[in-house]
N, C-alpha and C. Protein backbone atom coordinates (compact mmCIF):
# COMPACT_ATOMS: atom_id res chain seq x y z
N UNK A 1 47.09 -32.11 44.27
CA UNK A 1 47.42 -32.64 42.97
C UNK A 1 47.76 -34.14 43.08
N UNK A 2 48.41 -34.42 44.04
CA UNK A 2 48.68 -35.55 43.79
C UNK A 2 47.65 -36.78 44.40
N UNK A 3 46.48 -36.71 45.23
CA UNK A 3 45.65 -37.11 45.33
C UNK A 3 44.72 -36.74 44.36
N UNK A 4 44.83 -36.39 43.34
CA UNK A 4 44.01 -36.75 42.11
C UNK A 4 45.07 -37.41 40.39
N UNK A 5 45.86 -37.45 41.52
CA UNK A 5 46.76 -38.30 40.34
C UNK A 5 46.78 -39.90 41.02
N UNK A 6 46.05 -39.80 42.00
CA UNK A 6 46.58 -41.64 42.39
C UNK A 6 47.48 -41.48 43.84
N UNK A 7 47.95 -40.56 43.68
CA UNK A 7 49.45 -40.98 45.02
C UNK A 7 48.72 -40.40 45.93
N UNK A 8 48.23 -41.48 46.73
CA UNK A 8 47.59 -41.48 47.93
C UNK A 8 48.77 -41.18 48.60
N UNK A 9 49.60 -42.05 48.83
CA UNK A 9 50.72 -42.17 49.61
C UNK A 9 51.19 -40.71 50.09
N UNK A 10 51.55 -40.31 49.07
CA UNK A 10 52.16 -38.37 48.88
C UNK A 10 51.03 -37.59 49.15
N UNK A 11 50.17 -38.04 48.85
CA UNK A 11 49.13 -36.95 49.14
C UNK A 11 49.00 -36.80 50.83
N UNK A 12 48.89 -37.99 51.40
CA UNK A 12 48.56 -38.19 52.50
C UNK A 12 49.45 -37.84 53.47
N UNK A 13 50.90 -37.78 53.12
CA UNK A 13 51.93 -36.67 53.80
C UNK A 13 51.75 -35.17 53.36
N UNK A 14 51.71 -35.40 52.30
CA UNK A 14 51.49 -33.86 51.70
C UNK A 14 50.21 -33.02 52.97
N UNK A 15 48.99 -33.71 52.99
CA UNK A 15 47.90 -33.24 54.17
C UNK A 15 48.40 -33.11 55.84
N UNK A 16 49.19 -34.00 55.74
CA UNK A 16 50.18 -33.96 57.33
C UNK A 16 50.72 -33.00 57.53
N UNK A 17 51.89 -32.59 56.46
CA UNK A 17 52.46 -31.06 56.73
C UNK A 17 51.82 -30.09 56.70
N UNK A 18 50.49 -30.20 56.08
CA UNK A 18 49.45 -28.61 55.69
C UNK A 18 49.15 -28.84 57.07
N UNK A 19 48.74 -29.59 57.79
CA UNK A 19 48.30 -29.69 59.33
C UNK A 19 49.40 -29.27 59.96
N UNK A 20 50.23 -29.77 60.11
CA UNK A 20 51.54 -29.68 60.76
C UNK A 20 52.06 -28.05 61.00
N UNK A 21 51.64 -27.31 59.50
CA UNK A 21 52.30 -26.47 59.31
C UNK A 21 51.32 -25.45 60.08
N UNK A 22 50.11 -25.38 59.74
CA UNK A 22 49.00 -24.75 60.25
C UNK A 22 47.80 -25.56 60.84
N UNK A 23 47.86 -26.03 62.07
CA UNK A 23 47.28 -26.45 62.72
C UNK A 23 45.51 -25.59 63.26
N UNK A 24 44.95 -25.58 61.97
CA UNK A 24 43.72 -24.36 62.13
C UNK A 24 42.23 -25.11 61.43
N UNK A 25 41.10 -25.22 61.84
CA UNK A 25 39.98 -25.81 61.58
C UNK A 25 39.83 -25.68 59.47
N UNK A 26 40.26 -24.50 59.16
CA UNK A 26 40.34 -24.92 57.87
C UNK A 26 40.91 -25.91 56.87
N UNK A 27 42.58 -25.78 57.64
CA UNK A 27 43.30 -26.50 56.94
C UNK A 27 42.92 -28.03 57.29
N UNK A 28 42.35 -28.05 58.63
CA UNK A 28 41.99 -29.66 59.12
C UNK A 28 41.05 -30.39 58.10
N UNK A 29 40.00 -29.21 57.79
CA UNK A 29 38.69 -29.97 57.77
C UNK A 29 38.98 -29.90 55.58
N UNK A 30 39.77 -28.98 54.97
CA UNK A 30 39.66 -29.29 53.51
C UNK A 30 40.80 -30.63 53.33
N UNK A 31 41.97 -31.01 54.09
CA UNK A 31 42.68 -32.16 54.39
C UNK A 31 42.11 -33.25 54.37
N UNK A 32 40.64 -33.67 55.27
CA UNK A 32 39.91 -34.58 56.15
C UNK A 32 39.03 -34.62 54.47
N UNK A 33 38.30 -33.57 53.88
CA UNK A 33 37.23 -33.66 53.03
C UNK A 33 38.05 -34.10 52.16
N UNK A 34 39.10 -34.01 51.20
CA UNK A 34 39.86 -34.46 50.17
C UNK A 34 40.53 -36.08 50.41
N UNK A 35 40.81 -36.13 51.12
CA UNK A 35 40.84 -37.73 51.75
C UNK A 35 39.76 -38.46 51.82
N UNK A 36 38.87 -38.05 52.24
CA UNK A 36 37.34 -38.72 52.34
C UNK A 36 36.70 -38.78 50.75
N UNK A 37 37.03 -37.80 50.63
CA UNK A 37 36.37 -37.77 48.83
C UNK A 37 37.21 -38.86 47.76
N UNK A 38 38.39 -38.95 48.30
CA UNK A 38 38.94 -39.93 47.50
C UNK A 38 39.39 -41.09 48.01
N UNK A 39 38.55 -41.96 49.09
CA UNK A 39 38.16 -43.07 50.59
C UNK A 39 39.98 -43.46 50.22
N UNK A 40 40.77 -42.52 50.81
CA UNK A 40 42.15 -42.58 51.68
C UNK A 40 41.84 -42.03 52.86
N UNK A 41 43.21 -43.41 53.42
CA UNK A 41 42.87 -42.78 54.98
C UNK A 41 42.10 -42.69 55.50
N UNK A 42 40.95 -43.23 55.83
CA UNK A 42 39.99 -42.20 56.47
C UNK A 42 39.68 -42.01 57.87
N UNK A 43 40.62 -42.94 57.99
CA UNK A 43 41.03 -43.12 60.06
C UNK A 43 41.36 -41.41 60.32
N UNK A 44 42.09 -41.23 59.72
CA UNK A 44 43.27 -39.80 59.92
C UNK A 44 42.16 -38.74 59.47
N UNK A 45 41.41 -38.76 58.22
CA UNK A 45 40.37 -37.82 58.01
C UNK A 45 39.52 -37.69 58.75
N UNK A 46 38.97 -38.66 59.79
CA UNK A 46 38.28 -38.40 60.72
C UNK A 46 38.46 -37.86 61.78
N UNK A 47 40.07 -38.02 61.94
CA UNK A 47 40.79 -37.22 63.12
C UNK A 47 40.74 -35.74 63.02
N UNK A 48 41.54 -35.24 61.34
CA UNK A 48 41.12 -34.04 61.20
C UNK A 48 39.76 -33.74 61.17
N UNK A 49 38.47 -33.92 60.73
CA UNK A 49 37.46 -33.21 60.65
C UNK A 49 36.99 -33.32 62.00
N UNK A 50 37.51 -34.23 63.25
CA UNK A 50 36.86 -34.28 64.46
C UNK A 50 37.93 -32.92 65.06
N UNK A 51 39.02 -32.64 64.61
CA UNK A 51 40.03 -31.49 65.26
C UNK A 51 39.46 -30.15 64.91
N UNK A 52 38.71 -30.46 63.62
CA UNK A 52 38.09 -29.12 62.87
C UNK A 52 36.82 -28.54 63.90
N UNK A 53 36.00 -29.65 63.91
CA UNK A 53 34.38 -29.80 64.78
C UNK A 53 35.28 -28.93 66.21
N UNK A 54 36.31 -29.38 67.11
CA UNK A 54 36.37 -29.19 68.44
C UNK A 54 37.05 -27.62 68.58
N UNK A 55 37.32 -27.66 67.47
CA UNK A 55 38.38 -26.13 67.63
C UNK A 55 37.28 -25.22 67.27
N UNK A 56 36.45 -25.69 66.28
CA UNK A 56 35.08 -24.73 66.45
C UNK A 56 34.25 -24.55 67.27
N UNK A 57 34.07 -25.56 67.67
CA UNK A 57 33.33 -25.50 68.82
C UNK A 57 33.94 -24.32 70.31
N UNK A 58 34.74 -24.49 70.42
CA UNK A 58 35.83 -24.05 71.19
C UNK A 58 35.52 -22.74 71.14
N UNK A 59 36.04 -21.87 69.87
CA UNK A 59 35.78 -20.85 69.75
C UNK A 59 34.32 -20.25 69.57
N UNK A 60 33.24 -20.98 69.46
CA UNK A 60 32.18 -21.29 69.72
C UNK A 60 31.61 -20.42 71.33
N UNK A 61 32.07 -21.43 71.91
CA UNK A 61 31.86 -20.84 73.42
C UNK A 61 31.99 -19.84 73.74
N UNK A 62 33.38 -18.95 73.04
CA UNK A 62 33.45 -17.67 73.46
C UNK A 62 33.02 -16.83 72.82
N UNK A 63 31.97 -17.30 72.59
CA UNK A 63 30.72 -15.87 71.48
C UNK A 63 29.85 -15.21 72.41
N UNK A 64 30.50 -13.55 72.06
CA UNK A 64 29.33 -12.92 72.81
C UNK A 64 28.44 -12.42 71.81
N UNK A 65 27.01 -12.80 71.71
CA UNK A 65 26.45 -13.00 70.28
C UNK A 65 26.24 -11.05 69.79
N UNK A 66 25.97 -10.47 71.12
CA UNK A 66 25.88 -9.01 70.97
C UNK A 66 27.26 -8.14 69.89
N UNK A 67 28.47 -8.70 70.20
CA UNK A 67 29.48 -8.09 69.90
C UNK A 67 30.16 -9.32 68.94
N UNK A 68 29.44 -10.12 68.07
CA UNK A 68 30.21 -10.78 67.14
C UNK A 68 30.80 -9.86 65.96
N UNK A 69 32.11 -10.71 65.71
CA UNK A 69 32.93 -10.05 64.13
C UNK A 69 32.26 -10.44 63.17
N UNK A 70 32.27 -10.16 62.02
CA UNK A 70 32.16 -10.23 60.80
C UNK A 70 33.12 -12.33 60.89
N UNK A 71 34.42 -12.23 61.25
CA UNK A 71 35.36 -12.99 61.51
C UNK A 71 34.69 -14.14 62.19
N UNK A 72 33.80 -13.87 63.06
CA UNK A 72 33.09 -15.29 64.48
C UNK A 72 31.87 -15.44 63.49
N UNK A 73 31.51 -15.05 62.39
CA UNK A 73 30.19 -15.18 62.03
C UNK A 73 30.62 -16.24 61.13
N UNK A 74 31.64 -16.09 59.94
CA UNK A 74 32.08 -16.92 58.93
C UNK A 74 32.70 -17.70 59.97
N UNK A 75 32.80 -18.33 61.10
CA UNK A 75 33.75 -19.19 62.03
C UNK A 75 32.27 -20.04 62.67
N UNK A 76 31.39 -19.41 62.82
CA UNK A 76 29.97 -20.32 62.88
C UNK A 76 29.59 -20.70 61.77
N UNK A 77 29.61 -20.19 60.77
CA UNK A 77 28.90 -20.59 59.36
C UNK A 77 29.73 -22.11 58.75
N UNK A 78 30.94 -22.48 59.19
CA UNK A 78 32.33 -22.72 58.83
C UNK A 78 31.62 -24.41 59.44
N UNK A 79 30.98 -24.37 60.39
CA UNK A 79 30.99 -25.27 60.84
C UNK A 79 29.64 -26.54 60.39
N UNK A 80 29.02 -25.67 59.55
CA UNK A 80 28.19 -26.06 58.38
C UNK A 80 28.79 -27.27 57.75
N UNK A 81 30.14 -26.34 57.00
CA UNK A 81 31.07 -27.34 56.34
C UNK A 81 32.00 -28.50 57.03
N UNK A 82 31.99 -28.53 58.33
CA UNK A 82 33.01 -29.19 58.91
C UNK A 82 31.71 -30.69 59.15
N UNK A 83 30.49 -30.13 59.54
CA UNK A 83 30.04 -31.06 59.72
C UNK A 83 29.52 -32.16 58.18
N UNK A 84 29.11 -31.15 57.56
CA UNK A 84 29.40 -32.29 55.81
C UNK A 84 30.61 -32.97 56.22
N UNK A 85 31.77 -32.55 56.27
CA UNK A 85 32.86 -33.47 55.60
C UNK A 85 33.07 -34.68 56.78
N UNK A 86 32.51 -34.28 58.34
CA UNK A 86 32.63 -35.53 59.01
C UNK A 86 31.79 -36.40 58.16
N UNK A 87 30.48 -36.10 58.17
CA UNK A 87 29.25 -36.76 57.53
C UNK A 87 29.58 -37.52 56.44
N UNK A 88 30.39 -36.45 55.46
CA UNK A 88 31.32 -37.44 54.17
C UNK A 88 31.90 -38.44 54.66
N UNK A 89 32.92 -38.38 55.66
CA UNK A 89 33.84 -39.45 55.83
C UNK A 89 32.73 -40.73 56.40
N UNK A 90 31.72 -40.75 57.31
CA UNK A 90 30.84 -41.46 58.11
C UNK A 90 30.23 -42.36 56.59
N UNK A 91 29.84 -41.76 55.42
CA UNK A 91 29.06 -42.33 54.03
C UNK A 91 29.93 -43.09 53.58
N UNK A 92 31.47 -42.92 53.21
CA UNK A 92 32.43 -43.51 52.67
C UNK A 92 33.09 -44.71 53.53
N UNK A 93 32.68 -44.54 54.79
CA UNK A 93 32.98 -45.98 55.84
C UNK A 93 31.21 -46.68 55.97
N UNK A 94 30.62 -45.77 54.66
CA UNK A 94 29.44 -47.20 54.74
C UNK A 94 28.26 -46.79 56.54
N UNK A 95 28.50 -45.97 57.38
CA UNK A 95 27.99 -45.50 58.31
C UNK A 95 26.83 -44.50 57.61
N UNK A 96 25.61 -45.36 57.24
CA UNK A 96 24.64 -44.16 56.65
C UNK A 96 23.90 -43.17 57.73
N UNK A 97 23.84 -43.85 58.76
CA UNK A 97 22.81 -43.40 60.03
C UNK A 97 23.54 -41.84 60.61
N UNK A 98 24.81 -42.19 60.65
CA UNK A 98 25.85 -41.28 61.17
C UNK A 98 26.41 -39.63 60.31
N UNK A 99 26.10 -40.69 58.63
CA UNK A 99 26.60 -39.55 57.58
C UNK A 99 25.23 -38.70 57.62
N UNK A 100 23.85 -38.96 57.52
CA UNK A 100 23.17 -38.55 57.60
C UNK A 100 22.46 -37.47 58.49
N UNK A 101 22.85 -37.47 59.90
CA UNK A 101 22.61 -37.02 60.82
C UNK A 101 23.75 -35.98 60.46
N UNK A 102 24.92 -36.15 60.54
CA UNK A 102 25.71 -34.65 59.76
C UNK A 102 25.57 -33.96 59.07
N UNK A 103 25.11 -34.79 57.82
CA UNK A 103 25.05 -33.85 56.45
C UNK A 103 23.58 -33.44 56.50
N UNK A 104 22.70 -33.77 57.04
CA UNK A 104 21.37 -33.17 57.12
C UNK A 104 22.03 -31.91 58.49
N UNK A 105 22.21 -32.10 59.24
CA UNK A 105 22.54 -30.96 60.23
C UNK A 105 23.55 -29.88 59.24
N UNK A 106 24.69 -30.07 58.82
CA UNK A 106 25.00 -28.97 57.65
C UNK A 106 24.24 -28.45 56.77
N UNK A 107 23.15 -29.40 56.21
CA UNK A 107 22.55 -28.84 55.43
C UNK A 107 21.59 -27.57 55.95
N UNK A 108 21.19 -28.04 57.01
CA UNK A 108 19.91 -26.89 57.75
C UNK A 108 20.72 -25.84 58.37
N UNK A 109 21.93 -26.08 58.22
CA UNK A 109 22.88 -24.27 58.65
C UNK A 109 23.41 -23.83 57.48
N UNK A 110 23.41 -24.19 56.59
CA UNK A 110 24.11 -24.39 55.19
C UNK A 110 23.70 -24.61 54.06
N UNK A 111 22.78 -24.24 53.04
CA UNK A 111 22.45 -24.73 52.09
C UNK A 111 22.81 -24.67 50.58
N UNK A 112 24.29 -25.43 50.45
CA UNK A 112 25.03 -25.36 49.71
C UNK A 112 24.26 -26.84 48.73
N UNK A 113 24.99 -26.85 47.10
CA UNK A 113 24.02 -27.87 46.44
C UNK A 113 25.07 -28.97 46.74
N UNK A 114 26.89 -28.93 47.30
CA UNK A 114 27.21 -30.07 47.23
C UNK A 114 26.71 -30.62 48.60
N UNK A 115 26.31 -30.25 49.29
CA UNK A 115 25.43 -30.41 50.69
C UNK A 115 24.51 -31.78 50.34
N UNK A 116 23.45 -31.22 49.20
CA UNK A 116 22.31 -31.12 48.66
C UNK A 116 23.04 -33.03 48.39
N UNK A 117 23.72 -32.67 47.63
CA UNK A 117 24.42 -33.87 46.18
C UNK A 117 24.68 -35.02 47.63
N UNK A 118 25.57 -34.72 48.41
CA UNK A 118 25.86 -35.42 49.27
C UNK A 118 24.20 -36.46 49.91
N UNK A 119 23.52 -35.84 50.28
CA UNK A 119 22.12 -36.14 51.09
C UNK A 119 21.13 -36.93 49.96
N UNK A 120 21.54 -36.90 48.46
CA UNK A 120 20.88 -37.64 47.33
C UNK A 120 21.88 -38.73 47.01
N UNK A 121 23.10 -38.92 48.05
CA UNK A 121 23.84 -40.47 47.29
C UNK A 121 22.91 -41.33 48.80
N UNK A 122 23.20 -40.40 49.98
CA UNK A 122 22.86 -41.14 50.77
C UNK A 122 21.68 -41.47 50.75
N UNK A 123 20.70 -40.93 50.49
CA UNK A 123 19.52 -41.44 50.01
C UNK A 123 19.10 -42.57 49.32
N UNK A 124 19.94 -42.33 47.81
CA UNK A 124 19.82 -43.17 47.12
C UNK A 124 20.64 -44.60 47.35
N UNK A 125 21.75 -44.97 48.23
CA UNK A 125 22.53 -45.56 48.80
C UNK A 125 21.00 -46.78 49.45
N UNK A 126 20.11 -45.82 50.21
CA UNK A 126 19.56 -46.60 51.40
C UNK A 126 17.84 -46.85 50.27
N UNK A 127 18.12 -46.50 49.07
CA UNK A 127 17.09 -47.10 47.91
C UNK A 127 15.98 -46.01 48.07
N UNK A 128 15.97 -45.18 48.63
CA UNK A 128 15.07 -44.05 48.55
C UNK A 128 15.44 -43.27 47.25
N UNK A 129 14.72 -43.72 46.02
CA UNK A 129 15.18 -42.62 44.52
C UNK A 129 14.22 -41.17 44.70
N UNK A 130 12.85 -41.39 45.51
CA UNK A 130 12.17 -40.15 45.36
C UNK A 130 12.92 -39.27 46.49
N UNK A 131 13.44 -39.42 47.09
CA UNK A 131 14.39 -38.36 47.97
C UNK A 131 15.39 -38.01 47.59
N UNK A 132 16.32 -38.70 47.19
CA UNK A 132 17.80 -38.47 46.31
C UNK A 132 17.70 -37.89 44.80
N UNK A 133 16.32 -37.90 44.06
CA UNK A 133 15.91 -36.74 43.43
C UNK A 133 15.35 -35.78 43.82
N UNK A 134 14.61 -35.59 45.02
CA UNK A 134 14.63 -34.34 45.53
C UNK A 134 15.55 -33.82 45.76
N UNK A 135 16.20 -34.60 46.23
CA UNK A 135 17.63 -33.67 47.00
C UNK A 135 18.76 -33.02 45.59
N UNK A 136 18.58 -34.10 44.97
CA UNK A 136 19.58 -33.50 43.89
C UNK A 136 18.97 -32.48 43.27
N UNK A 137 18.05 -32.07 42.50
CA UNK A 137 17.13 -31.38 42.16
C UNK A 137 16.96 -30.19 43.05
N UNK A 138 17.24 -29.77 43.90
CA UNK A 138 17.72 -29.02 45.66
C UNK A 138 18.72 -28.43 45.04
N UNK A 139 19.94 -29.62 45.09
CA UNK A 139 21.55 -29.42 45.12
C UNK A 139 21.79 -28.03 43.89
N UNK A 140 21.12 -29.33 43.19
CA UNK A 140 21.33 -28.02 41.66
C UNK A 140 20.74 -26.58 41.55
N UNK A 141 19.53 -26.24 42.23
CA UNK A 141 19.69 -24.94 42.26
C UNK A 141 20.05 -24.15 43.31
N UNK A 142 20.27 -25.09 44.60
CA UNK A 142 21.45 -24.14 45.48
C UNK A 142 22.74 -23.43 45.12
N UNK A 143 22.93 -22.78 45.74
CA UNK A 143 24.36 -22.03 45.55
C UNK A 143 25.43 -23.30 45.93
N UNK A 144 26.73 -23.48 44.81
CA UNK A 144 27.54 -24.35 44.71
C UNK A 144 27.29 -25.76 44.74
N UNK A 145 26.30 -25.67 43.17
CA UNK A 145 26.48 -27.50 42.68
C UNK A 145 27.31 -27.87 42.25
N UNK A 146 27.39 -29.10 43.49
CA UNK A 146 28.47 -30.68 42.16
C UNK A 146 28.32 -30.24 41.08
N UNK A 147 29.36 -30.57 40.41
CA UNK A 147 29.46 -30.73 39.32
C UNK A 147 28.83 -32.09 39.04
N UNK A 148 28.65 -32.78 39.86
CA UNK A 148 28.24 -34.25 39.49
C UNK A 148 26.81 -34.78 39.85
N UNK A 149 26.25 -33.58 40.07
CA UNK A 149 24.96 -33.83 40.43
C UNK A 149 23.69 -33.94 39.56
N UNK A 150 24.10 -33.22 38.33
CA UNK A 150 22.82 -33.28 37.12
C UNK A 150 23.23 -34.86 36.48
N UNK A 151 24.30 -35.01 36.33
CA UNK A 151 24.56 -36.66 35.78
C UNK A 151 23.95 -37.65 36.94
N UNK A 152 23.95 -37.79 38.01
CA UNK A 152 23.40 -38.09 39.14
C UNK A 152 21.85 -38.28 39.08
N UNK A 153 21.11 -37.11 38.79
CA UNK A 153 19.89 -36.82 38.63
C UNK A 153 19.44 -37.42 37.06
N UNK A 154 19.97 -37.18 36.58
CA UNK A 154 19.81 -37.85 35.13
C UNK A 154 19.82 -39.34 35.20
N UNK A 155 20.71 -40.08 36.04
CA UNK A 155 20.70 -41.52 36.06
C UNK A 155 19.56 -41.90 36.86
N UNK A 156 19.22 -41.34 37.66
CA UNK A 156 17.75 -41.33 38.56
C UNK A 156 16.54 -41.08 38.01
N UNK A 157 16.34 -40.13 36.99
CA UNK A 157 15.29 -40.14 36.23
C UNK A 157 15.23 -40.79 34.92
N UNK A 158 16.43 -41.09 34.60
CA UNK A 158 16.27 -42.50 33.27
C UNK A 158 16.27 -41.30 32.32
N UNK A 159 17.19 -40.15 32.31
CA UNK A 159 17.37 -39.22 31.29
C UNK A 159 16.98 -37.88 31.61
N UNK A 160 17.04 -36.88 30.92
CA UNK A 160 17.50 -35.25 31.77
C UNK A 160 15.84 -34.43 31.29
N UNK A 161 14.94 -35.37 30.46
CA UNK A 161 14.11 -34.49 29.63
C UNK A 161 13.22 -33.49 30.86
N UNK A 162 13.48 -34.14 32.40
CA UNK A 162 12.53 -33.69 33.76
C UNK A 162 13.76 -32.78 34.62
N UNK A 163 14.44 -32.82 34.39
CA UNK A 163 15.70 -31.76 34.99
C UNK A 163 14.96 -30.33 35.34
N UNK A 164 14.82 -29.84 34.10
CA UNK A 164 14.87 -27.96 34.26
C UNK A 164 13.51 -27.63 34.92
N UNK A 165 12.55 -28.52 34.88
CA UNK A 165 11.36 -28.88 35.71
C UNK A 165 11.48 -28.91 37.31
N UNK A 166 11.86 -29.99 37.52
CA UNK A 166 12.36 -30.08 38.98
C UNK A 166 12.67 -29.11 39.50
């Protein structure tokens, strides 16, 4: 809440104690993505989403793929998302080469539409509009679009009349 009211400041302790308190790849990596999404901090967001990446990884190693849980499967899938939100933080420090190589690697384990939304700023960032409407156009009928992605796509096509097409 309070990183969408402005108070970076509070917010940014507020994410310290959720770490603090539970030191676990989830709490790291939605901490790291909410900071990045709103370019606070992003020294420290990179720390968490790099704590998120290693603890997965970690548990990673000890997969015996024969006898996985239900539990190690959503803990591989998980890492889909960890790598977006490094990738986020890499776009928001202006690192396109870096965000890209993440959020395209999440995307191909993951094909979520804010995935999608993410891979059409960077696109469009580096002046590619016929890719960043593909991609948005992607985003939106994947499972879990931005909300900000048909306005997105709409400013890219100079109006929505090619949307439900796409």
């Amino acid at each position: 809440a309070d990183i969408n009211l402005g108070q970076n400041d509070k917010a940014a302790e507020a994410f310290g104690r959720a770490v603090a308190i539970s030191p676990t790849p989830v709490i790291w990596n939605n901490a790291a993505f909410h900071l990045a999404d709103h370019k606070v901090n992003l020294a420290t967001a990179q720390k968490y989403a790099e704590s998120a990446l290693s603890a997965a990884a970690a548990d990673l190693s000890k997969l015996d793929l024969q006898h996985m849980t239900a539990a190690q499967v959503r803990g591989f899938v998980s890492i889909g998302n960890y790598w977006d939100t490094l990738g986020w933080i890499y776009f928001q420090k202006g690192d396109l080469d870096a965000a890209d190589r993440y959020i395209h690697a999440a995307w191909l384990l993951e094909q979520h539409g804010e995935i999608a939304d993410h891979l059409a700023q960077i696109y469009e960032k580096r002046g590619n509009k016929n890719e960043a409407i593909r991609a948005c156009a992607i985003g939106l009928a994947a499972p879990h679009p931005s909300p900000d992605t048909r306005a997105r796509l709409t400013l890219l096509l100079g109006g929505n009349s090619q949307i439900d097409d796409l």
